[in-house]
Protein backbone atom coordinates (compact mmCIF):
# COMPACT_ATOMS: atom_id res chain seq x y z
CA UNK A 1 263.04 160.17 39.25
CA UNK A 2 260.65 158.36 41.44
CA UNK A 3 260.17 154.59 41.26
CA UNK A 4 257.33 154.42 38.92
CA UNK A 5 259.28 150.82 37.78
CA UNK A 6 255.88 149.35 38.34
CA UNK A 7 253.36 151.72 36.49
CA UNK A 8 251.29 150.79 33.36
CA UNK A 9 249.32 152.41 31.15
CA UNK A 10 247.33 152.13 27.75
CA UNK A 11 248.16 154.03 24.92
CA UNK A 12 245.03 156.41 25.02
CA UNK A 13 246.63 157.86 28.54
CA UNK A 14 250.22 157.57 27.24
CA UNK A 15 248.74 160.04 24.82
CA UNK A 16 246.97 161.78 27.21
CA UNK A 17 249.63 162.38 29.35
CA UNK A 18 252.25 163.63 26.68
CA UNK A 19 249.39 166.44 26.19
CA UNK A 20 249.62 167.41 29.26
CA UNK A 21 253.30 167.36 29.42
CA UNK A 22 253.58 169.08 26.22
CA UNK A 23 250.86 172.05 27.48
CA UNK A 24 252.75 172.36 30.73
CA UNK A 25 256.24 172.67 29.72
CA UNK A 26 255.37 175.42 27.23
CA UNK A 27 253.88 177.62 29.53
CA UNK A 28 256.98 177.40 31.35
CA UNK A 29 259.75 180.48 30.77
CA UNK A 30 262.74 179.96 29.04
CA UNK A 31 265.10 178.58 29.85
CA UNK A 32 263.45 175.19 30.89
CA UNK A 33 265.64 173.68 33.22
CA UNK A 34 265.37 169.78 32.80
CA UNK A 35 264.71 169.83 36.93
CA UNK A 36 261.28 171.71 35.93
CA UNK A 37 260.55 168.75 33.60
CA UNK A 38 260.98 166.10 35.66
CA UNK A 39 258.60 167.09 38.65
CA UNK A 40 256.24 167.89 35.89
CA UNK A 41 256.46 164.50 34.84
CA UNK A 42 256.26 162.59 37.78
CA UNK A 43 253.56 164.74 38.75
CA UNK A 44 251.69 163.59 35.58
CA UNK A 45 252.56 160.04 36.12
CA UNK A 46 251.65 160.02 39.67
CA UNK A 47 248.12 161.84 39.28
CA UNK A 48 247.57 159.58 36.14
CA UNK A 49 248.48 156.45 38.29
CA UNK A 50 245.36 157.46 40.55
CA UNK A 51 243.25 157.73 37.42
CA UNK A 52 243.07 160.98 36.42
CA UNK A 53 242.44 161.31 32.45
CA UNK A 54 242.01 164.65 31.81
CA UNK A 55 244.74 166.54 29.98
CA UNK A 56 244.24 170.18 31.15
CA UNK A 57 244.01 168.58 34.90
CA UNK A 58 246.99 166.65 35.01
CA UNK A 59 248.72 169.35 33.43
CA UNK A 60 247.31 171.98 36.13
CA UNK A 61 247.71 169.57 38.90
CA UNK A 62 251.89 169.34 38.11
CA UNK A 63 252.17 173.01 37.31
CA UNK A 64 250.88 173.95 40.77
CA UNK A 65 252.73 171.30 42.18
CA UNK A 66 256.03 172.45 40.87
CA UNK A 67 254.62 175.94 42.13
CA UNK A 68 254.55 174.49 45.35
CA UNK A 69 257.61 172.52 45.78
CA UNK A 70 260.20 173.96 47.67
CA UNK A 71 263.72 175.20 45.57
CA UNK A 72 267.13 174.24 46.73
C-alpha cells in the first residue's frame, strides 16, 4: 500500500469513505481478489486526501481507476 502514514481524517469521512468502499467492492465480480481492494482503497484515500466527500464519487473515481490501471 502507498504511504498514506501521514493522512488524517474525521470520523464523518472515515464513514464516508467505508461507503464508498463498501458500494465499490460489491459491484465488483466474484471472486474479489484482495489486489482489487487495495487500489480501491488507496484510490479512496487518495481522492479523500484532496477533499473529496462524496460517497458515490469517491467510489466512481476508484472504480474507474482500477478500470484503468494496467494488469500484470
Amino acid at each position: 500500500m502507498k504511504d498514506f502514514s501521514n493522512a488524517a481524517f474525521p470520523p464523518d469521512t472515515i464513514s464516508v469513505m467505508t461507503k464508498a468502499l463498501d458500494g465499490a467492492v460489491a459491484t465488483l465480480p466474484h471472486p474479489v481478489q484482495s489486489a482489487q481492494v487495495q487500489s480501491i482503497a488507496e484510490s479512496i484515500l487518495r481522492t479523500a486526501k484532496e477533499g473529496e466527500r462524496d460517497p458515490t464519487m469517491l467510489q466512481t473515481m476508484a472504480l474507474v481507476e482500477l478500470e484503468i490501471t494496467p494488469r500484470d
